[in-house]
N, C-alpha and C. Protein backbone atom coordinates (compact mmCIF):
# COMPACT_ATOMS: atom_id res chain seq x y z
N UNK A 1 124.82 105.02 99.91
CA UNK A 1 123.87 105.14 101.00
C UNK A 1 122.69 104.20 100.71
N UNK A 2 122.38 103.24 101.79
CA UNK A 2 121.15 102.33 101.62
C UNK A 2 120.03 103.55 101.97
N UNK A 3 118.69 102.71 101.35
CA UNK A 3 117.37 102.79 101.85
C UNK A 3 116.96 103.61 103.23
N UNK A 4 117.60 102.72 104.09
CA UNK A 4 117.69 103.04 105.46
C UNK A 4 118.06 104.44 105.83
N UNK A 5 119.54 104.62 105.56
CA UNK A 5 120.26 105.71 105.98
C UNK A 5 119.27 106.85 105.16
N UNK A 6 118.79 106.50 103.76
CA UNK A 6 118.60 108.18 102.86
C UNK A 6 117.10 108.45 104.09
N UNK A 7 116.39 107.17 104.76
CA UNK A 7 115.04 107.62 105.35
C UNK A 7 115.44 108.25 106.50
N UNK A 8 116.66 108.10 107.43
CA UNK A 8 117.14 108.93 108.54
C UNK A 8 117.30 110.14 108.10
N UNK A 9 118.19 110.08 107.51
CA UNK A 9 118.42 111.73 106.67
C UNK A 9 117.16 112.30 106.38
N UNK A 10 116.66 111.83 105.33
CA UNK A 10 115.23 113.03 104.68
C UNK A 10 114.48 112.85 106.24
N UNK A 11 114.15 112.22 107.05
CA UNK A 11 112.75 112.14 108.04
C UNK A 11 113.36 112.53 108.94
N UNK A 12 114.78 112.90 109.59
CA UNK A 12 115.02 113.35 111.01
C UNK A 12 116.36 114.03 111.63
N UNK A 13 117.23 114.15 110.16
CA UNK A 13 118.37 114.79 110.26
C UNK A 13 117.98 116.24 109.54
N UNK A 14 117.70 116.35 108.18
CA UNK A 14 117.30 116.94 107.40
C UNK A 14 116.23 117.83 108.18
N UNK A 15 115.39 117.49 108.66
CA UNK A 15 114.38 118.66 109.15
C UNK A 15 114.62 119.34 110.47
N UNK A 16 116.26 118.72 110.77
CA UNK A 16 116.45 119.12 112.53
C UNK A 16 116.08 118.79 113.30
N UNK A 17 115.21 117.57 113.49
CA UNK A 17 114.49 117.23 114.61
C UNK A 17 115.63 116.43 115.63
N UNK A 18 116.45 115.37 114.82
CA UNK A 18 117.23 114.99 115.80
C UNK A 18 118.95 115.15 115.59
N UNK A 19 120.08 114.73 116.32
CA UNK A 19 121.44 114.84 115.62
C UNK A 19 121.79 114.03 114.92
N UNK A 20 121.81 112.89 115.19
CA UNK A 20 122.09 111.59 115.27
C UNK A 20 121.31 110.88 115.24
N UNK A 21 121.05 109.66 114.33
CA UNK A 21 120.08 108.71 114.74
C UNK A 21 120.83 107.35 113.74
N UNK A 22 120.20 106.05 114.27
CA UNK A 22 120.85 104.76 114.25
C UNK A 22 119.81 103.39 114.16
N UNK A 23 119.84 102.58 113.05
CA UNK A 23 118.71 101.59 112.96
C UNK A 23 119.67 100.24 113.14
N UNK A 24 118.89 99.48 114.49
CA UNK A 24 119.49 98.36 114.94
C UNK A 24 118.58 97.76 115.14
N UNK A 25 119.22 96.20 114.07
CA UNK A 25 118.42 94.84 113.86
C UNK A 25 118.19 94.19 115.13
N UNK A 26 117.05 94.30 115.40
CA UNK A 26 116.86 93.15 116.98
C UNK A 26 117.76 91.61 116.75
N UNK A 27 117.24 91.00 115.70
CA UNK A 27 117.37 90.17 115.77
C UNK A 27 118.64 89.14 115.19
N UNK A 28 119.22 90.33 114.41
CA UNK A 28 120.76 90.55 114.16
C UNK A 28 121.72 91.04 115.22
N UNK A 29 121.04 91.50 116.03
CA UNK A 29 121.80 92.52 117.15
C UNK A 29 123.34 93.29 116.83
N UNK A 30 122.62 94.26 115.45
CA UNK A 30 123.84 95.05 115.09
C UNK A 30 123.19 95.98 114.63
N UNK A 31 123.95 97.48 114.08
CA UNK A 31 123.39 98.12 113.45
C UNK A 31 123.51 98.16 112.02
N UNK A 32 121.86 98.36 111.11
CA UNK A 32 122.06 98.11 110.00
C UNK A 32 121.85 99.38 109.06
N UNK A 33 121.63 100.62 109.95
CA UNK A 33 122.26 102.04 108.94
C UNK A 33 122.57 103.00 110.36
N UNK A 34 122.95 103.99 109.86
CA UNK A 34 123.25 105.02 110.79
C UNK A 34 123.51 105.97 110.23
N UNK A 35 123.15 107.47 110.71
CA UNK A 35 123.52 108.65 110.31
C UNK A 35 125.23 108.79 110.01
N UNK A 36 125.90 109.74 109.20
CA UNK A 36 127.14 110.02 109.47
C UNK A 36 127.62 110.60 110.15
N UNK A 37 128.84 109.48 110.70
CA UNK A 37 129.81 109.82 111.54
C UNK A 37 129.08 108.78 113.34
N UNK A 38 128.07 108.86 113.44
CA UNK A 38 127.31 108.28 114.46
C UNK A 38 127.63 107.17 114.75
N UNK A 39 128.41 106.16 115.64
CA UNK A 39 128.89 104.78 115.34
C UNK A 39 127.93 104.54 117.22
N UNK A 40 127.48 103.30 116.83
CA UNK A 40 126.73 102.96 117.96
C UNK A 40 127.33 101.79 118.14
N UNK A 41 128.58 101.97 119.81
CA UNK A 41 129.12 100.16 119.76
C UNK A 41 128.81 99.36 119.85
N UNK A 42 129.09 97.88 120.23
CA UNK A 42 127.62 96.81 119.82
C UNK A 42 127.45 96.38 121.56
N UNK A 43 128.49 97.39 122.26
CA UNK A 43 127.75 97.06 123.75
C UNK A 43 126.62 97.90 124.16
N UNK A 44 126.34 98.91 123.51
CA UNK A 44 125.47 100.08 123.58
C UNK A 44 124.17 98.91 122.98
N UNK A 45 124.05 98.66 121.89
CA UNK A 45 123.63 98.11 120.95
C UNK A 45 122.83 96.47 121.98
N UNK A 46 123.38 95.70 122.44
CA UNK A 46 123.08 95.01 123.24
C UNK A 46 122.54 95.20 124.94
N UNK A 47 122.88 96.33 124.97
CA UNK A 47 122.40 96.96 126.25
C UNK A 47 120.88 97.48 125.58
N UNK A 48 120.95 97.94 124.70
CA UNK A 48 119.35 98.66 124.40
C UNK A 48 118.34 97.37 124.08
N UNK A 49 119.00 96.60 123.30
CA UNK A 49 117.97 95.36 123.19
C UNK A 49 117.61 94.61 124.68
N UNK A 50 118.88 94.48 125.56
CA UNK A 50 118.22 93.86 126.93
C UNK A 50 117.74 94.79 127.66
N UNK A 51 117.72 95.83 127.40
CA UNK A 51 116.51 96.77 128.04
C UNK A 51 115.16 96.68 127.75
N UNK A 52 114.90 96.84 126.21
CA UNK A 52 113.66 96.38 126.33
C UNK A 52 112.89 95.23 126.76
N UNK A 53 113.90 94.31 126.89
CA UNK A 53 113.15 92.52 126.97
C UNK A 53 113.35 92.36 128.28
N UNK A 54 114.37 93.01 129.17
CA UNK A 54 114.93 92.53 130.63
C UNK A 54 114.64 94.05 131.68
N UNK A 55 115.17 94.84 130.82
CA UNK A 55 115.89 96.08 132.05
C UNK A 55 114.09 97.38 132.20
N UNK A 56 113.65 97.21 131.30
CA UNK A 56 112.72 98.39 131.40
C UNK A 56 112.32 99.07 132.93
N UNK A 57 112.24 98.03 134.04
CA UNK A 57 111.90 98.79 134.94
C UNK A 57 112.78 99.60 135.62
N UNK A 58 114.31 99.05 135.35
CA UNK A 58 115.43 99.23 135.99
C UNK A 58 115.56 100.66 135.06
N UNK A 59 115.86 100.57 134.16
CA UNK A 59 115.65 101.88 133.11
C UNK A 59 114.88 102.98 133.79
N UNK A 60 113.31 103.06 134.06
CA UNK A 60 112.88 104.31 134.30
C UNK A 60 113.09 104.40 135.90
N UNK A 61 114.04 103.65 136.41
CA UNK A 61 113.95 104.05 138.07
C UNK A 61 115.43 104.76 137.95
N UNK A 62 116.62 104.08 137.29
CA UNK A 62 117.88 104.61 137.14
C UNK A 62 118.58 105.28 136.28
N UNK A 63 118.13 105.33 135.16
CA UNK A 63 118.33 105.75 134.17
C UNK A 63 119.08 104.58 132.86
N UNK A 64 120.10 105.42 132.37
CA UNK A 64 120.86 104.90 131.26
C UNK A 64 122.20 104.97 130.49
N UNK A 65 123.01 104.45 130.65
CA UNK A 65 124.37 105.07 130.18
C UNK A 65 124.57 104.20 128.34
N UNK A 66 124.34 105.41 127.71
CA UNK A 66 124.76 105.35 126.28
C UNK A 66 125.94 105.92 125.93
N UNK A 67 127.01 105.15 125.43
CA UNK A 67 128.16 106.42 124.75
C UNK A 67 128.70 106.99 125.86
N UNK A 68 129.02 106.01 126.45
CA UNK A 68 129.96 106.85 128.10
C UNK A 68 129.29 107.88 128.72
N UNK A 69 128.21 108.41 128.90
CA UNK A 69 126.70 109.29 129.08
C UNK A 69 125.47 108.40 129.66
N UNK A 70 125.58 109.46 130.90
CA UNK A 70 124.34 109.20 131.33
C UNK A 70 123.33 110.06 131.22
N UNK A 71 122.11 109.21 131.07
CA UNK A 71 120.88 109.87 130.98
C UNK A 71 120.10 109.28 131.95
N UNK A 72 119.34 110.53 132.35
CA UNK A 72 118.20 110.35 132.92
C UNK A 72 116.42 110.04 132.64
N UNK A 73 115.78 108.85 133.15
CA UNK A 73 114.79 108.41 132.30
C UNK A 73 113.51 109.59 132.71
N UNK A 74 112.63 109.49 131.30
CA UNK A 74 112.16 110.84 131.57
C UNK A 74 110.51 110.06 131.26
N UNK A 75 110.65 108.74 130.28
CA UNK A 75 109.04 108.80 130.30
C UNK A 75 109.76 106.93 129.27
N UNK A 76 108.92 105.98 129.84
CA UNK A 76 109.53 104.56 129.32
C UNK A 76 107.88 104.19 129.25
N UNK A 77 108.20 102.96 128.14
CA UNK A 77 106.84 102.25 128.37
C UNK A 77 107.41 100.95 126.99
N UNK A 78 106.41 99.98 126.65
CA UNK A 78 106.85 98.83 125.76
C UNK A 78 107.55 98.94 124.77
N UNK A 79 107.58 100.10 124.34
CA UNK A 79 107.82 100.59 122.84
C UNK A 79 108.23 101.85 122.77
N UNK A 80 108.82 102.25 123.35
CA UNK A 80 109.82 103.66 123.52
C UNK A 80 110.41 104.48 124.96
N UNK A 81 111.23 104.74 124.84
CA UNK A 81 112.46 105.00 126.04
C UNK A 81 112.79 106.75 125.89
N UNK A 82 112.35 107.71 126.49
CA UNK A 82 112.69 108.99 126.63
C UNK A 82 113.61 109.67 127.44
N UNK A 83 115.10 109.97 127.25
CA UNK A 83 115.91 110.31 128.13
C UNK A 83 116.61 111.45 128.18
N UNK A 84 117.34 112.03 129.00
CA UNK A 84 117.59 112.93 128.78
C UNK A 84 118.95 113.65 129.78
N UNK A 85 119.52 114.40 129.75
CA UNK A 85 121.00 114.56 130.34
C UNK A 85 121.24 116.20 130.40
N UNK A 86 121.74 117.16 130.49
CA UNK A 86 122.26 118.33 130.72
C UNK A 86 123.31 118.55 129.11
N UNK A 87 123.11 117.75 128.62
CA UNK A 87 123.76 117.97 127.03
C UNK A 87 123.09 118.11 126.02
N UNK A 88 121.54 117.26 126.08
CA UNK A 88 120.81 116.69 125.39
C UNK A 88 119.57 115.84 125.67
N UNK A 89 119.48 114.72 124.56
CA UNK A 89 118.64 113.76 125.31
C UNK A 89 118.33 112.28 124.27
N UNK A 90 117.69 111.69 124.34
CA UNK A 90 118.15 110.35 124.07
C UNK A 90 116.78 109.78 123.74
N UNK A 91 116.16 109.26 122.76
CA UNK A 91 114.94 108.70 122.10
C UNK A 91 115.38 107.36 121.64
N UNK A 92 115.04 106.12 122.35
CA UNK A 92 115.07 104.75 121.65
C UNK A 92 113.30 104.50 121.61
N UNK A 93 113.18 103.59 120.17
CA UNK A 93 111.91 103.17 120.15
C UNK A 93 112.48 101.77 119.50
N UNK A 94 111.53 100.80 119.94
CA UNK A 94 111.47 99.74 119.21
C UNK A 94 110.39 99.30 118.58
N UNK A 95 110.63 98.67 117.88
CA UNK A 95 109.35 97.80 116.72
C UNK A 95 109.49 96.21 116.98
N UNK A 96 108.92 95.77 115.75
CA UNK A 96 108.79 94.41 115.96
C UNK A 96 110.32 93.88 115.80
N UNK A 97 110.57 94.67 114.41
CA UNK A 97 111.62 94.29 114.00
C UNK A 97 113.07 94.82 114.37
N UNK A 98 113.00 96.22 114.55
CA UNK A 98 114.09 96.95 114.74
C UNK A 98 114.25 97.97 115.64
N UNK A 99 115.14 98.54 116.65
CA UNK A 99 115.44 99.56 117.45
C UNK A 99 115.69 100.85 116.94
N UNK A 100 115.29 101.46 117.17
CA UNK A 100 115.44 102.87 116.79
C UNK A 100 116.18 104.04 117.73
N UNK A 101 117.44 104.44 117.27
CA UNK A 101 117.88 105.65 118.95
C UNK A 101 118.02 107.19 118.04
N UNK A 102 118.23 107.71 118.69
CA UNK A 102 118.45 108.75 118.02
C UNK A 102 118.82 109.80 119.34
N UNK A 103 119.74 111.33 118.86
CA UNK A 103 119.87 111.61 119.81
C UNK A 103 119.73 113.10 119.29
N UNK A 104 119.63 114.44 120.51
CA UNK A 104 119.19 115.51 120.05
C UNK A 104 119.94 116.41 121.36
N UNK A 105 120.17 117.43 120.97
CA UNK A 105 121.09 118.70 121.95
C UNK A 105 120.09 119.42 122.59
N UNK A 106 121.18 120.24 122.71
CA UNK A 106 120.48 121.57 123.57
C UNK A 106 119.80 122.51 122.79
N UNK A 107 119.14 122.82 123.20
CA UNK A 107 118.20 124.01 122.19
C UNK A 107 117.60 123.33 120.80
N UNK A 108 117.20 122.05 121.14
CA UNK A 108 116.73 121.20 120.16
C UNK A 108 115.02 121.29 121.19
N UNK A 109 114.09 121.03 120.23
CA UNK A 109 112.88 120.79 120.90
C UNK A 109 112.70 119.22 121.46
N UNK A 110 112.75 118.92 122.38
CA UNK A 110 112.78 117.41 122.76
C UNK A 110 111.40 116.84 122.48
N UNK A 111 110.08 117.25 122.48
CA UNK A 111 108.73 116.71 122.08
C UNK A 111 108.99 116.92 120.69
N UNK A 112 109.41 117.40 119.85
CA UNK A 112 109.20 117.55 118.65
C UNK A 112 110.32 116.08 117.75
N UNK A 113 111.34 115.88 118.96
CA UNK A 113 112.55 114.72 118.73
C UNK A 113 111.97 113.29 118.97
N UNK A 114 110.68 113.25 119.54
CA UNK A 114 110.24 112.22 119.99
C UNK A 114 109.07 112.18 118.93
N UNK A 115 108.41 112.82 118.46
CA UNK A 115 107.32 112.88 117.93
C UNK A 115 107.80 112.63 116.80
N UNK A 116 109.07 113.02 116.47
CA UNK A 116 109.71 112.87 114.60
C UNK A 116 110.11 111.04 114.81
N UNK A 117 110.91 110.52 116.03
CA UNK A 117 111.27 108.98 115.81
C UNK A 117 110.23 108.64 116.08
N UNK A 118 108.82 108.74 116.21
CA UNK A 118 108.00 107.51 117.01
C UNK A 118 107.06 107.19 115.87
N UNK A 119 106.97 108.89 114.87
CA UNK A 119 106.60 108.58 113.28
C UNK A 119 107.31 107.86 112.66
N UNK A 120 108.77 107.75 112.68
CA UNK A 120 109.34 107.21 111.58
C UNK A 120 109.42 105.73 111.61
């Protein structure tokens, strides 16, 4: 386990805040850790990067399909994407360097899922 993956685990698997979560290189446009078992394809992966640089408005008017799933946009702005679906819900943030998604269920606190990726 890299660096990466043990900081998903201890900061956002580990305390329950989210299920799943996934660190993707902007500028590599791949992912460079991920929780286990979590595989993020690299069309998902390229769809989230041209969202932030191209799609954002299109995003909070229509939503988002991640992982054959749609979500509905719940709160967007330069630097983080809040979504959400009847299963769950869906947290991308980006940085300078890297994308951040992560994802969280039902009977999960969704402010508390957003508040754990936007720290990390």
């Amino acid at each position: 386990m890299n660096q990466l993956q043990a900081l998903l685990n201890d900061s956002l698997i580990r305390t329950k805040h989210v299920e799943n979560a996934a660190i993707i290189n902007i500028k590599e446009r791949q992912v460079c850790a991920s929780t286990f078992g979590f595989n993020v394809p690299p069309e998902n992966v390229l769809n989230l990067i041209y969202t932030f640089y191209k799609n954002l408005l299109q995003v909070r008017r229509g939503g988002l399909y991640f992982k054959e799933k749609y979500y509905k946009c719940v709160r967007a702005d330069e630097h983080s994407i809040y979504l959400q679906n009847v299963h769950g819900g869906l947290i991308v943030v980006k940085t300078k360097t890297f994308i951040l998604v992560a994802t969280y269920g039902v009977g999960m606190y969704p402010s508390v899922c957003v508040e754990a990726v936007e720290k990390l």
